[in-house]
Protein backbone atom coordinates (compact mmCIF):
# COMPACT_ATOMS: atom_id res chain seq x y z
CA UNK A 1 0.00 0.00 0.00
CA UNK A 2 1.14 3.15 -0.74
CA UNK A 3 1.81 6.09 2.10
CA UNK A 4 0.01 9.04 2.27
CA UNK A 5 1.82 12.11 1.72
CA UNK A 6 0.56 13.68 4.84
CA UNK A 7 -0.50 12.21 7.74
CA UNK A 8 -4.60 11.53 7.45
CA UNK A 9 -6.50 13.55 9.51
CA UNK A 10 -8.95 10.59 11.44
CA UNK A 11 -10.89 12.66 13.40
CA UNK A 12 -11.32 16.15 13.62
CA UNK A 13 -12.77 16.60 17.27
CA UNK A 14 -10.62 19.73 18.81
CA UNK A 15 -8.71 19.91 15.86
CA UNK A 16 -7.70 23.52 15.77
CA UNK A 17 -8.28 24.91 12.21
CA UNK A 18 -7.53 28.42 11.00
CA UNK A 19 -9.32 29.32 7.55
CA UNK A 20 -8.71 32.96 5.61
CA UNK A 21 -10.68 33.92 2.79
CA UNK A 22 -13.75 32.72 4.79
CA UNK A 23 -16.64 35.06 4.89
CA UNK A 24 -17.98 33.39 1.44
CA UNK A 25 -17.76 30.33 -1.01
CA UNK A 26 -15.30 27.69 -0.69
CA UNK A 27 -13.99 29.22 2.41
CA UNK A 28 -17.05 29.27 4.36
CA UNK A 29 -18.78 25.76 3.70
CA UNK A 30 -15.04 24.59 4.92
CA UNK A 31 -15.87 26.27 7.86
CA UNK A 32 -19.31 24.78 8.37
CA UNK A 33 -17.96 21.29 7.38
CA UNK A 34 -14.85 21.34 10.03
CA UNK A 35 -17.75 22.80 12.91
CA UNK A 36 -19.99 20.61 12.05
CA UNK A 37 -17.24 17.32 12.55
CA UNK A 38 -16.18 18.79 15.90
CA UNK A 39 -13.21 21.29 15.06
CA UNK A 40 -12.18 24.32 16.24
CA UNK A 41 -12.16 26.75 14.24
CA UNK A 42 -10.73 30.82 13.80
CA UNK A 43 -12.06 32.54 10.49
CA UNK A 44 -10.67 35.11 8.72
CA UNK A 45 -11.15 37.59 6.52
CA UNK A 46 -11.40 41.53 5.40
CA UNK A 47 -15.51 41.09 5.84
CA UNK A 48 -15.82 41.22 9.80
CA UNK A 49 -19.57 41.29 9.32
CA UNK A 50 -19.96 38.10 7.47
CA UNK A 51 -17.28 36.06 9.88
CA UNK A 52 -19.56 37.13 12.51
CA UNK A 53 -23.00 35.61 11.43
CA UNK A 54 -20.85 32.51 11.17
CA UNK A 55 -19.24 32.95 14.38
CA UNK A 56 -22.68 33.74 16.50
CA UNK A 57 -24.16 30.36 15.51
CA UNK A 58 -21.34 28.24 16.44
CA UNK A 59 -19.48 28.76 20.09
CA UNK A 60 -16.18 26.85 18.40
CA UNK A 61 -16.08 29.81 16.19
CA UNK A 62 -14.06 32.42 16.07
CA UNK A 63 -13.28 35.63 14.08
CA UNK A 64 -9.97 37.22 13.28
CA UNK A 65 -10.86 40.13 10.54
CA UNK A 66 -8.06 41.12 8.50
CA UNK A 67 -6.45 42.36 5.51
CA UNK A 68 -4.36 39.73 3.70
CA UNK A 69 -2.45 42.64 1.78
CA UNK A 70 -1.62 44.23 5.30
CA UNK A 71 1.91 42.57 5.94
CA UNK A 72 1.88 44.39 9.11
CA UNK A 73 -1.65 42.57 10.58
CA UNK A 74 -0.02 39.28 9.85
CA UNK A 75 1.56 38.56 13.02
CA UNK A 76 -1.36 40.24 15.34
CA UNK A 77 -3.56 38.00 13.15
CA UNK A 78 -1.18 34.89 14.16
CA UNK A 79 -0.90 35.61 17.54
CA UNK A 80 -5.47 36.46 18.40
CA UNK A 81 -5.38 32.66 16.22
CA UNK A 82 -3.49 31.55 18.73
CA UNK A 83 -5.01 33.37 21.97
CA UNK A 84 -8.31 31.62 20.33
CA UNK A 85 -7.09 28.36 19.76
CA UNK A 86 -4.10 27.45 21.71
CA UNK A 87 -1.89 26.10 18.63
CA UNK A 88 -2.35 25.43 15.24
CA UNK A 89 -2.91 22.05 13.89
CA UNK A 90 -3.54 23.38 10.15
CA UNK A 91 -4.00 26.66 8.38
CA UNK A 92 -5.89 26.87 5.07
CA UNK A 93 -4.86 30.01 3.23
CA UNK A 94 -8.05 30.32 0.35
CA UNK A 95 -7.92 34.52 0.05
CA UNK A 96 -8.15 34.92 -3.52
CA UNK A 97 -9.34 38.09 -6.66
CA UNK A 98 -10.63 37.04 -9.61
CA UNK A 99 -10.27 39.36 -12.78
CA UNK A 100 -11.26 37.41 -16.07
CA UNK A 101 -8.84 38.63 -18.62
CA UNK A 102 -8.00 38.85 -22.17
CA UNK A 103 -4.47 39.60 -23.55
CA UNK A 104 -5.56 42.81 -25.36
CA UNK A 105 -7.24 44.17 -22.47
CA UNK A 106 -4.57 44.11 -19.58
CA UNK A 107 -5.37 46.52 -16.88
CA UNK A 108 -2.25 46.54 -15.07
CA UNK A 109 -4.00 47.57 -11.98
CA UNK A 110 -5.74 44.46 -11.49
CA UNK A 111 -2.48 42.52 -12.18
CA UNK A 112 -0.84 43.61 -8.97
CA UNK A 113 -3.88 43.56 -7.54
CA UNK A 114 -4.47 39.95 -8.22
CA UNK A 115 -0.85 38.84 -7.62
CA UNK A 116 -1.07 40.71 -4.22
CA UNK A 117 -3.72 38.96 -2.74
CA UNK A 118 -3.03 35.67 -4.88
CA UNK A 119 0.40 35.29 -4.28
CA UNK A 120 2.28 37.43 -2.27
CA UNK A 121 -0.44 37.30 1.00
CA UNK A 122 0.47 33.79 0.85
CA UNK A 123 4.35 35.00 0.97
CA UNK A 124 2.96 36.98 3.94
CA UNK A 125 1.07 34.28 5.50
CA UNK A 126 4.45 32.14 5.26
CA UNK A 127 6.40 34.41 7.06
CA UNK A 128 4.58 34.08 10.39
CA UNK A 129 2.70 31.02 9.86
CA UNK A 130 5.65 28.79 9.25
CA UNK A 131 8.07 29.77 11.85
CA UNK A 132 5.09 28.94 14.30
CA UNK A 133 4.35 25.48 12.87
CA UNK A 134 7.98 24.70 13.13
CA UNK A 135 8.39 25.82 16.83
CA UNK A 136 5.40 23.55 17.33
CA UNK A 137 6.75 20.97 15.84
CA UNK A 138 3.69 19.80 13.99
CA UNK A 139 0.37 21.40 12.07
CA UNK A 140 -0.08 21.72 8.45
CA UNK A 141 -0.94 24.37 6.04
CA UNK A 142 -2.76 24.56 3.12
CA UNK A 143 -3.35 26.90 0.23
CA UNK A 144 -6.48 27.06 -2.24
CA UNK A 145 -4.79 27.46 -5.85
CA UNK A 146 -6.76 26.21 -9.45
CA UNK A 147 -6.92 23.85 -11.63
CA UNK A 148 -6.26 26.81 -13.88
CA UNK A 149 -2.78 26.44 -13.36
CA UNK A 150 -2.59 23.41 -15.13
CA UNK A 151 -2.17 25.15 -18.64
CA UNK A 152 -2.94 28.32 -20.17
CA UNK A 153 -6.79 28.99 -20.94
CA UNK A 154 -8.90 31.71 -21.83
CA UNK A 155 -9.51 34.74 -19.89
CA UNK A 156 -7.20 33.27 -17.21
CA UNK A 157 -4.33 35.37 -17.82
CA UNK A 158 -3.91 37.00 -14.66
CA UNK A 159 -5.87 34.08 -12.57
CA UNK A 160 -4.30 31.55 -13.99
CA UNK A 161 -0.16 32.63 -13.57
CA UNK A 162 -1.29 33.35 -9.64
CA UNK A 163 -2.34 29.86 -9.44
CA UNK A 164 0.34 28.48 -10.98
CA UNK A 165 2.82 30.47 -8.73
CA UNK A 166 1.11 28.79 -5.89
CA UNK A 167 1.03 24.87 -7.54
CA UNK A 168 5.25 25.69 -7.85
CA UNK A 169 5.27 27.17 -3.76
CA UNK A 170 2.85 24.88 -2.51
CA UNK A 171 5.78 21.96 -4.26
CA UNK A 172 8.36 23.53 -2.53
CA UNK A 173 6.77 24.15 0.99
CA UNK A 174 6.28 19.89 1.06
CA UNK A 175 10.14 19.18 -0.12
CA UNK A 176 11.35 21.72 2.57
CA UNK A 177 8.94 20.99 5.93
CA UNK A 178 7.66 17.60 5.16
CA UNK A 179 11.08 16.28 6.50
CA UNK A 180 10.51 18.84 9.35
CA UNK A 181 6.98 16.97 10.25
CA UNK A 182 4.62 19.37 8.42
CA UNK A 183 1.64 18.44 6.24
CA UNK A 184 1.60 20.91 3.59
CA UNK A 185 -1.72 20.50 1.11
CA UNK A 186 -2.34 22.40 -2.45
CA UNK A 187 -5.87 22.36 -3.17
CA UNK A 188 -6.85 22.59 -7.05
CA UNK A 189 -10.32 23.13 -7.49
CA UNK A 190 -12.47 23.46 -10.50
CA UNK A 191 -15.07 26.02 -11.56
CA UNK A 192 -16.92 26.35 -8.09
CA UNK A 193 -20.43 28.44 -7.28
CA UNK A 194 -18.89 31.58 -6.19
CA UNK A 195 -18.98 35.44 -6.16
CA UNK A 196 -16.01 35.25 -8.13
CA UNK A 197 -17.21 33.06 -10.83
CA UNK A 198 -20.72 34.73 -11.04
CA UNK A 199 -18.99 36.93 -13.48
CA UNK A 200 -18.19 33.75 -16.13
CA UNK A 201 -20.52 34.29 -19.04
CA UNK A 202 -19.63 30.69 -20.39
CA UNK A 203 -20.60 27.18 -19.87
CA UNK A 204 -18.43 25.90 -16.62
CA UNK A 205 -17.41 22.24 -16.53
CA UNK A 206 -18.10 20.02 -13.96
CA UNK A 207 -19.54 22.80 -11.75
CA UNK A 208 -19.56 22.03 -7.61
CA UNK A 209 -21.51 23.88 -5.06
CA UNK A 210 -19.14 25.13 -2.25
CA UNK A 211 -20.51 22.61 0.09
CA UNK A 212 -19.40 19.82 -2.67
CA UNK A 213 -16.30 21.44 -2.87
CA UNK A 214 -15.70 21.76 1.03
CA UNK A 215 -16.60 18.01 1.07
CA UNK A 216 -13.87 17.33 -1.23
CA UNK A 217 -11.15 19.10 0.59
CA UNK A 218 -12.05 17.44 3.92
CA UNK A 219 -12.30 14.02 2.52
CA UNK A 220 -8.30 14.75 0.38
CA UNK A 221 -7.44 16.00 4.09
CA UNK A 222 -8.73 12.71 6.03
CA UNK A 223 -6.66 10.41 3.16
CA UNK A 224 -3.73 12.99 3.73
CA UNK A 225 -3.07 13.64 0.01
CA UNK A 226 -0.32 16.61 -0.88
CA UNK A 227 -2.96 17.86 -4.09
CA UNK A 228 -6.42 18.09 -3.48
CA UNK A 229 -8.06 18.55 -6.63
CA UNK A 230 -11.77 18.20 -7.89
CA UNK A 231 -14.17 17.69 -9.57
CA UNK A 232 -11.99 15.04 -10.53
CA UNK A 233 -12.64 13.77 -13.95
CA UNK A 234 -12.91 17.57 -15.05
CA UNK A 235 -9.61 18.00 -13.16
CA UNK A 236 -7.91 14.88 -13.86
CA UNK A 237 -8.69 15.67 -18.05
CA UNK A 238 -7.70 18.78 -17.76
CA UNK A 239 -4.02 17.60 -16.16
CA UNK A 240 -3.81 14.70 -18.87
CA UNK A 241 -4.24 17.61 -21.86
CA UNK A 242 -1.82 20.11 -19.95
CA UNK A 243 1.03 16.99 -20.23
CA UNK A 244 0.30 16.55 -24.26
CA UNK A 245 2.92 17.58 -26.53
CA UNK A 246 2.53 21.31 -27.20
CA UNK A 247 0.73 21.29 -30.78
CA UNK A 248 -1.62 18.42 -30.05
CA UNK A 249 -2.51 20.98 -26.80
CA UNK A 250 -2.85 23.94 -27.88
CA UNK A 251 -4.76 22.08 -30.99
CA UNK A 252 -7.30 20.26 -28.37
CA UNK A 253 -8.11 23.54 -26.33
CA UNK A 254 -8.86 25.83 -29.59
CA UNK A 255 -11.39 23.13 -30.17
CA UNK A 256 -12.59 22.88 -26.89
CA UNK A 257 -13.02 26.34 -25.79
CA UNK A 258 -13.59 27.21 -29.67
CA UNK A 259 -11.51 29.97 -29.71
């Protein structure tokens, strides 16, 4: 039999889970899921009014509101997690922008916009996240990329090179702490019912609800697999065409998308 990457997480009673990006979507059917199997669990977010209608039905709930692009509320964040919950026994890092793109249209604004929050809050997150972990000497983080990343597609110019930064961290992350006795976890998901892809004006494959997705991510972290990604025979195609020799690619996803 082959080992899991990351330990499986058997049962989550007191598990103490910290979730940002959480006031909506994927984020916050995670953090119905994990109170609803008996975790404990800090949200967090730039939305303090939404983390609190999830907070004031649940008394394992917590809120920590903050800016992800703040590098300075980073370590306050860390440290009310922590008054909250004690220790950490695994982080999921989901914050995320959205700005469907074409090539002729860049708006460089939303570029460093989107890496900001996409990549470099994770880069932020690290920082003070990490160190912690370490000095526990266990816990596990995750971060919410795309299957996006797999290979260039429409409109996902911006979106897409975020999530790819994040498939190439989230690699890195496992090679250096595994060793040290961290889980690390990079969760791929497909096109999900969001705010952020209410703005699609195209047919979305293998669409999930964010409960369905949340489902998914709980059941990748309870078999302790490094990538999480659904829905998976819309993921698991979309991988296979990303590995194809460049022309028969590129070929296949003109027809496809039919552009």
């Amino acid at each position: 039999m082959i080992k899991s990457l990351n330990p499986p997480i058997r049962d989550w009673s007191g598990k103490r889970i910290w979730l940002i990006g959480a006031s909506s979507g994927i984020g916050a059917a995670l953090a119905q899921r994990l109170l609803a199997a008996g975790a404990r669990v800090v949200v967090s977010a730039r939305r303090a009014e939404q983390l609190k209608l999830l907070c004031d039905a649940n008394p394992r709930a917590h809120s920590v509101a903050f800016d992800v692009t703040d590098s300075a509320a980073w370590p306050q964040a860390l440290e009310s997690a922590l008054a909250h919950l004690g220790g950490l026994d695994l982080v999921v890092m989901g914050a995320a922008r959205y700005d469907p793109t074409y090539s002729w249209e860049i708006d460089l604004s939303q570029v460093e916009k989107s890496f900001d929050v996409n990549v470099v809050s994770m880069y932020r997150g690290i920082s003070v996240i990490v160190p912690a972990l370490i000095a526990q000497g266990c816990g596990g983080i995750a971060m919410i990329a795309s299957i996006s990343a797999y290979t260039g597609l429409p409109r996902a110019l911006i979106y897409g090179a975020t999530k790819a930064a994040l498939n190439n961290l989230a690699q890195t992350l496992y090679f250096e702490l595994a060793p040290k006795g961290l889980a690390v976890y990079l969760i791929n998901p497909g096109f999900v019912q969001t705010p952020m892809t209410a703005v699609n004006d195209f047919e979305m494959p293998g669409l999930m609800t964010p409960e369905q997705a949340a489902q998914a991510i709980m059941t990748g972290f309870e078999q302790g697999r490094f990538e999480i990604r659904f829905p998976r025979v819309f993921a698991n195609t979309l991988r296979w065409i990303a590995r194809l020799p460049d022309r028969l690619r590129f070929g296949l996803l003109h027809r496809l998308t039919k552009m």
